[in-house]
Protein backbone atom coordinates (compact mmCIF):
# COMPACT_ATOMS: atom_id res chain seq x y z
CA UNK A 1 41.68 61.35 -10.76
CA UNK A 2 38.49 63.61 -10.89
CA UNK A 3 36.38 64.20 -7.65
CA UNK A 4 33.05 63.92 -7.32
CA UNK A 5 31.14 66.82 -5.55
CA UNK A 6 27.98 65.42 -5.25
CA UNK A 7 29.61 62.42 -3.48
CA UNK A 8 31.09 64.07 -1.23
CA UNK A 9 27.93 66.36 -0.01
CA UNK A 10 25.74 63.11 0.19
CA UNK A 11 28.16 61.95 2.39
CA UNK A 12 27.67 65.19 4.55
CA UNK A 13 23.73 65.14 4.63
CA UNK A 14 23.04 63.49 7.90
CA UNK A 15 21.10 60.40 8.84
CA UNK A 16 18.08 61.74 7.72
CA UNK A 17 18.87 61.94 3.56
CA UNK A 18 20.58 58.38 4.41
CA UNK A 19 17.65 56.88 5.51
CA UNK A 20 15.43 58.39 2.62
CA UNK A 21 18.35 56.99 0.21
CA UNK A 22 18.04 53.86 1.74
CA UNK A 23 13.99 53.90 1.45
CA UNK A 24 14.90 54.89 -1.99
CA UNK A 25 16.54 51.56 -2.83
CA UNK A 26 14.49 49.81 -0.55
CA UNK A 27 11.41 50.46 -3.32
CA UNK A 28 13.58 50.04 -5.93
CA UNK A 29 14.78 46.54 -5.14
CA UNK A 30 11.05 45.77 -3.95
CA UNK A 31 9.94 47.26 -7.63
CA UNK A 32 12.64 44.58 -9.48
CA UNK A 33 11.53 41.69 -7.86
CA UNK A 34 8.26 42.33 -8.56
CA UNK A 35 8.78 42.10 -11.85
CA UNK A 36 11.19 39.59 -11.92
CA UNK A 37 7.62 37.28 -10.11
CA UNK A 38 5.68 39.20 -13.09
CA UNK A 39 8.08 37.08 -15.41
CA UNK A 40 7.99 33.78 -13.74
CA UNK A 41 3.95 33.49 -13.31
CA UNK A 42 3.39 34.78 -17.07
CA UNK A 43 5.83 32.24 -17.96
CA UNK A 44 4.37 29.72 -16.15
CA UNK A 45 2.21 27.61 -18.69
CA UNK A 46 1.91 24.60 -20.03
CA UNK A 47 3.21 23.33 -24.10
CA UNK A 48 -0.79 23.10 -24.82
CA UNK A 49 -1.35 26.85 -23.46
CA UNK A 50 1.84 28.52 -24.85
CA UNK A 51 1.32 31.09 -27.35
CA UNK A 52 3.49 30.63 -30.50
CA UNK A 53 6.30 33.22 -31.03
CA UNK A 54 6.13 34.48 -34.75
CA UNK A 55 8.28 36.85 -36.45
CA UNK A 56 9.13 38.15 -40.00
CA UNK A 57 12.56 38.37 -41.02
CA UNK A 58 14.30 41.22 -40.17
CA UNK A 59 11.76 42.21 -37.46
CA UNK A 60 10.55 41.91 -34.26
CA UNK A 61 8.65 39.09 -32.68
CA UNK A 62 4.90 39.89 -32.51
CA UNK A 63 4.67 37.87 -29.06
CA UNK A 64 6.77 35.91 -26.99
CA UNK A 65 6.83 34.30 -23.57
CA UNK A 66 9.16 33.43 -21.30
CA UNK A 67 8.74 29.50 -20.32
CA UNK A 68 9.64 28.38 -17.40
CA UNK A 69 9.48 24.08 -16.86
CA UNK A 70 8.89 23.78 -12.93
CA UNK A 71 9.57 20.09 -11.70
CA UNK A 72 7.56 19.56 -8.47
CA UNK A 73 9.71 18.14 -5.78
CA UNK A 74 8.19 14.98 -4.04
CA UNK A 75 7.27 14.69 -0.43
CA UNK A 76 7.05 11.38 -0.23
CA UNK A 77 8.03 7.92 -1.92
CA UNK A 78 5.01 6.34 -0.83
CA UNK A 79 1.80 7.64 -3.60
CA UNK A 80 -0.82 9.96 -2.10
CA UNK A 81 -3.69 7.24 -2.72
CA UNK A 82 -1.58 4.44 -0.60
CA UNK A 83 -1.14 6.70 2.76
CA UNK A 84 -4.80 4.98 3.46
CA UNK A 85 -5.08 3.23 6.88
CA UNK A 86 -5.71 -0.50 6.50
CA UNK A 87 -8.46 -1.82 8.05
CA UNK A 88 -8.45 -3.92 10.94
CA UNK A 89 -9.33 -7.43 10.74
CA UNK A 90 -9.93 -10.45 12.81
CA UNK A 91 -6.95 -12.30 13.23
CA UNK A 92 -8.55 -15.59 12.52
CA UNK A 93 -8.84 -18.59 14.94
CA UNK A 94 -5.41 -19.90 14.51
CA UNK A 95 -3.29 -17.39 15.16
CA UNK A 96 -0.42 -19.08 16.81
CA UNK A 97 1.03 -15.99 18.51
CA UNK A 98 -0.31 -17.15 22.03
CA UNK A 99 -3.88 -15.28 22.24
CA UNK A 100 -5.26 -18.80 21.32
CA UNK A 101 -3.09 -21.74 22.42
CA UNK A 102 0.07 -22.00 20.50
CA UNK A 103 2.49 -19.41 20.30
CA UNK A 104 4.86 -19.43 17.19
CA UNK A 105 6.28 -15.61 18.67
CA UNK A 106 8.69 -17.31 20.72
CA UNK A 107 10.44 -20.39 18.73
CA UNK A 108 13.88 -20.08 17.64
CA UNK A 109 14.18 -19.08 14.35
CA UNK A 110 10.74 -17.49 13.63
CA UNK A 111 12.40 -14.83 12.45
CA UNK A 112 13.30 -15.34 9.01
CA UNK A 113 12.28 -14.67 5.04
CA UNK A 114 11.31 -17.98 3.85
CA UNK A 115 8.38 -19.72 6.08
CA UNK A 116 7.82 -22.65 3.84
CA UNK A 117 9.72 -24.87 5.95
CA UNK A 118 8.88 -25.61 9.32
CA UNK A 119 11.27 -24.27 12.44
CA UNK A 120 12.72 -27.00 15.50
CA UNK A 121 12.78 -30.57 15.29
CA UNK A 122 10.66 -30.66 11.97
CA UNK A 123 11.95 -30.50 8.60
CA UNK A 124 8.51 -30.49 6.54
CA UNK A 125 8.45 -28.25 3.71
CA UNK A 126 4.85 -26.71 2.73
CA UNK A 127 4.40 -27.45 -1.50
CA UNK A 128 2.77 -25.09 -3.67
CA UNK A 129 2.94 -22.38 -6.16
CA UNK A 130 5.76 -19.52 -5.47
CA UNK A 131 4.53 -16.43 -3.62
CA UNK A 132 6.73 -14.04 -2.60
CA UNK A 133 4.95 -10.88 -1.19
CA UNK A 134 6.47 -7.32 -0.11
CA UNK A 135 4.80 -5.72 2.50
CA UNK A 136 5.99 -1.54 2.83
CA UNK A 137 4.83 -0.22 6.07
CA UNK A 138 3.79 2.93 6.76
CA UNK A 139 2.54 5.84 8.75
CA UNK A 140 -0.45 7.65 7.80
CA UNK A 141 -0.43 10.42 10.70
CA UNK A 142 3.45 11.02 9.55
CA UNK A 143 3.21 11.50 6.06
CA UNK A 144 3.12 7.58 4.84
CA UNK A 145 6.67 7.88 6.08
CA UNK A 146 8.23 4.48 5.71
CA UNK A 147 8.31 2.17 9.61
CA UNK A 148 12.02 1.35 9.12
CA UNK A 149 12.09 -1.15 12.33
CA UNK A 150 8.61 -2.48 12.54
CA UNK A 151 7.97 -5.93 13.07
CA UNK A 152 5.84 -8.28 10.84
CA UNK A 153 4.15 -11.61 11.42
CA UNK A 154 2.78 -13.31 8.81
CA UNK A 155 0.73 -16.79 8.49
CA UNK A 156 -1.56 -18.55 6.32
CA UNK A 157 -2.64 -21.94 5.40
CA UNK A 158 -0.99 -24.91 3.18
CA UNK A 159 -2.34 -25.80 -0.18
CA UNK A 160 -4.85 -28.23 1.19
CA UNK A 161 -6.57 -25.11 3.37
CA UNK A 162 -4.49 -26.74 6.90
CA UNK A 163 -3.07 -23.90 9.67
CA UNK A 164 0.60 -25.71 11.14
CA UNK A 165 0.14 -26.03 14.71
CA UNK A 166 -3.88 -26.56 14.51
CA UNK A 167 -4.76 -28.46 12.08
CA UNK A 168 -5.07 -31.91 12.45
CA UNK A 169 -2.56 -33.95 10.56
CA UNK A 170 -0.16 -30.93 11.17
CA UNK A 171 0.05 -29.65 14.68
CA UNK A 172 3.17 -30.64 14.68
CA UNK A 173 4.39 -28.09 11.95
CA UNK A 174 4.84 -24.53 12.17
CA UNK A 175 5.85 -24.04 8.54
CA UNK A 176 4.10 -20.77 6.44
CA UNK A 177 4.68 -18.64 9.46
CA UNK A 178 7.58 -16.15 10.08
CA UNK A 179 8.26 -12.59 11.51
CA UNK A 180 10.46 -10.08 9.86
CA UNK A 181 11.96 -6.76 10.21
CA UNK A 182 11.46 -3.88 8.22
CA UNK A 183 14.14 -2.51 6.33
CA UNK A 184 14.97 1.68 5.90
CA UNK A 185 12.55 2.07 3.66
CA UNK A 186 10.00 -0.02 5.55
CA UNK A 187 9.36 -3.28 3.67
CA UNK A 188 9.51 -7.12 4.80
CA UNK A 189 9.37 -9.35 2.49
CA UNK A 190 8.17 -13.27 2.61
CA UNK A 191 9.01 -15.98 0.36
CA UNK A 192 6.02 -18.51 0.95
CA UNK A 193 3.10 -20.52 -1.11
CA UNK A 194 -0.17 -19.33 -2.35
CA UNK A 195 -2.53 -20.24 -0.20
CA UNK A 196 -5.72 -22.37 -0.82
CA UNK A 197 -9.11 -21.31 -0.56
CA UNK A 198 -10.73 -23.20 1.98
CA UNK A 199 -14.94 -23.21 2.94
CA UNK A 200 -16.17 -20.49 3.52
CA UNK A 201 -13.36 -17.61 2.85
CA UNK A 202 -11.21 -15.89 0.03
CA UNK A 203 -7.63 -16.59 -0.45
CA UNK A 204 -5.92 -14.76 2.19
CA UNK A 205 -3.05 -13.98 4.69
CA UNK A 206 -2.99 -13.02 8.64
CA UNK A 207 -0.25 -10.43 9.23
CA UNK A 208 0.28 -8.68 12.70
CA UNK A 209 2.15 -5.63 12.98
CA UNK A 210 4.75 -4.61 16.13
CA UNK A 211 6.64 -1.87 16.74
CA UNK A 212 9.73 -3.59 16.33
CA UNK A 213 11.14 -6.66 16.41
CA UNK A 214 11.65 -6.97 20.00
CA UNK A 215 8.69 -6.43 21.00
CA UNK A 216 7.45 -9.04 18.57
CA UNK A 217 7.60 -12.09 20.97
CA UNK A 218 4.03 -10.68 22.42
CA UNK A 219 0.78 -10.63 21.25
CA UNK A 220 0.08 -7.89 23.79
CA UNK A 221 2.61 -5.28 21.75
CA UNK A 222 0.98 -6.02 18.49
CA UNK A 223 0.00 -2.25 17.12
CA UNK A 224 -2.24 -3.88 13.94
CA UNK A 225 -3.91 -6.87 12.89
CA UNK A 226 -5.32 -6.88 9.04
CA UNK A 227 -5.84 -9.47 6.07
CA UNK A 228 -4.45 -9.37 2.55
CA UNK A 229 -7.17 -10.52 -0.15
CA UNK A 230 -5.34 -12.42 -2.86
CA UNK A 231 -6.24 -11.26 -6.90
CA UNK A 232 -9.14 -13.83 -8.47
CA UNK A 233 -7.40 -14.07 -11.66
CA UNK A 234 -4.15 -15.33 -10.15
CA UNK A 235 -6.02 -17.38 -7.61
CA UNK A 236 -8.00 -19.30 -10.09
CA UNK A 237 -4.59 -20.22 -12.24
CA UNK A 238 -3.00 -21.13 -9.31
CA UNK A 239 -5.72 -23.25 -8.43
CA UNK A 240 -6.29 -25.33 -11.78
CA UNK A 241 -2.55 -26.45 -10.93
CA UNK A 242 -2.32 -29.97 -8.75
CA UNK A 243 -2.59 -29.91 -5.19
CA UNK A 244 -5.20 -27.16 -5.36
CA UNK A 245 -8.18 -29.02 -6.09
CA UNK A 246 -10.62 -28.36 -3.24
CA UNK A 247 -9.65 -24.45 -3.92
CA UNK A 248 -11.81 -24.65 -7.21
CA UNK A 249 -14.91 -25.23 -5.83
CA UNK A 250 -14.04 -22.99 -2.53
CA UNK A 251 -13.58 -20.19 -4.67
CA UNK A 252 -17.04 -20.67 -6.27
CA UNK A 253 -19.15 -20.71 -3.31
CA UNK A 254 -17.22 -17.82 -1.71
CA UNK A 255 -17.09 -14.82 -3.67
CA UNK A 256 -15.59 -11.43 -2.23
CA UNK A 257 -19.10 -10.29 -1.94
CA UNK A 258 -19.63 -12.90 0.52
CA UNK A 259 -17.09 -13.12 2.39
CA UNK A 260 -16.78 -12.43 5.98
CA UNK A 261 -13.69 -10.31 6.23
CA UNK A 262 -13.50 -8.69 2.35
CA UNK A 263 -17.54 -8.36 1.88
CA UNK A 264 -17.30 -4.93 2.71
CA UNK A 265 -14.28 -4.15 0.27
CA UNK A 266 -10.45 -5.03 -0.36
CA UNK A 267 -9.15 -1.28 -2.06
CA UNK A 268 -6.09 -1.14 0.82
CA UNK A 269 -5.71 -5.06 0.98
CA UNK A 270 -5.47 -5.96 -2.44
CA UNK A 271 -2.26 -5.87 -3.55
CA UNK A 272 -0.53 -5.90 -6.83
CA UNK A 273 1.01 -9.03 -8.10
CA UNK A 274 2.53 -10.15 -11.46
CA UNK A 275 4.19 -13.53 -12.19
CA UNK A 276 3.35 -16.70 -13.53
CA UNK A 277 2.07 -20.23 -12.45
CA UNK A 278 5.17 -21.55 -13.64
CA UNK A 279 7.45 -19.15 -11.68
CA UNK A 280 5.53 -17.94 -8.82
CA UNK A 281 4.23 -14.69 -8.26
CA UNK A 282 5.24 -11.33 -6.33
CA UNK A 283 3.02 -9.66 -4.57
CA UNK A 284 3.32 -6.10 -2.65
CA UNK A 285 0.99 -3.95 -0.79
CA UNK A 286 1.90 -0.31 1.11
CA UNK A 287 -0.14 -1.31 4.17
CA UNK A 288 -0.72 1.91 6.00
CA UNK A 289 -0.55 2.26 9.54
């Protein structure tokens, strides 16, 4: 084994030549990362600004880069242009949640997916085309994170423009109302029918939001109120089906530009639908909160 000399007097230099050594590597390591970062950001491009790499056999490359494919990592499920805080609307005269006569909030079995059918003693069914909309609730002042928990209500009117429980010839009824529960990633869904367009407004639907589901058997708890404007295109197939007369001319005299609720613009209530007359439609909106 051969010894080392030099070793062995660095060893015996004191504190002071350690800490220059240590300085010493300190700028070293600093110098190597540096250059490593020098790497990365030249590397950094995009296919369309990348410099070929060309060579001639036998020699050298006469440029090359290092590429380096970076992958952003998202912060959210819910797009950037959907964290947008609905607007609040008026919940309508015929509410049915107790602020004006009737209150739906507190029946047995309000709670539930499918509010064609009416809850208690009544067995009525509401007829019309398929709608089945998808509501994902969110928080704008948390990052759109998703409202696992919230509560929903939801109500509209029949195919023939009536609101269950005011309406005459149905105050009896209660059907095309229901509340729901979001799920973890903060969606309800309802299984209803499109609703008509009756004098003087768009196709819409009422929704109340509540903290949770609890606290859903109050008006007083409700956190938001809003209105979801229904496509034209859609609307005006649904309504050349039967049943949906009276819509047809409805829809003519009201445009969005006139009416009372949407006049002023429908970007966060509008929400995307596909689907077909035949087999009903889906609609969902991120309704931010």
């Amino acid at each position: 084994m051969t010894h080392d000399d030099d070793q062995d007097d660095r060893h015996d230099r004191g504190l002071q030549y350690d800490l220059g050594t240590l300085r010493w590597q300190r700028r070293r390591v600093i110098q190597m990362v540096s250059g490593m970062a020098l790497v990365v950001l030249v590397g950094c491009t995009t296919k369309e600004s990348q410099p070929a790499v060309t060579s001639t056999p036998g020699g050298p490359s006469t440029s090359a880069v290092l590429t380096l494919t970076v992958t952003p990592i998202p912060t959210s499920a819910t797009p950037v242009s959907a964290c947008t805080v609905i607007p609040t609307e008026t919940e309508g005269p015929y509410p049915g949640d107790g602020t004006n006569g009737p209150n739906a909030l507190k029946q047995s079995g309000i709670v539930r997916r499918d509010i064609r059918s009416s809850v208690g003693t009544s067995t009525t069914r509401a007829e019309g085309v398929p709608l089945s909309v998808a509501l994902t609730i969110v928080d704008t002042k948390n990052g759109c994170k998703p409202m696992a928990g919230a509560a929903v209500y939801a109500w509209h009117c029949d195919r023939a423009g009536r609101y269950s429980m005011y309406t005459q010839g149905v105050t009896n009824e209660n059907y095309l109302r229901g509340v729901q529960e979001a799920d973890a990633n903060g969606v309800v869904h309802f299984d209803t029918i499109f609703p008509a367009a009756y004098q003087g407004r768009w196709p819409h639907i009422h929704f109340e939001v509540y903290p949770t589901l609890a606290k859903a058997s109050s008006s007083a708890n409700k956190i938001a109120t809003s209105q979801l404007a229904l496509p034209e295109a859609e609307s005006n197939a649904v309504y050349a089906t039967a049943g949906y007369e009276q819509s047809v001319a409805n829809m003519k005299q009201t445009p969005l530009s006139r009416d009372m609720v949407f006049s002023d613009g429908v970007t966060t209530q509008m929400p995307t639908i596909s689907g077909n007359v035949k087999d009903g439609y889906q609609a969902a909106l991120v309704v931010g909160l």
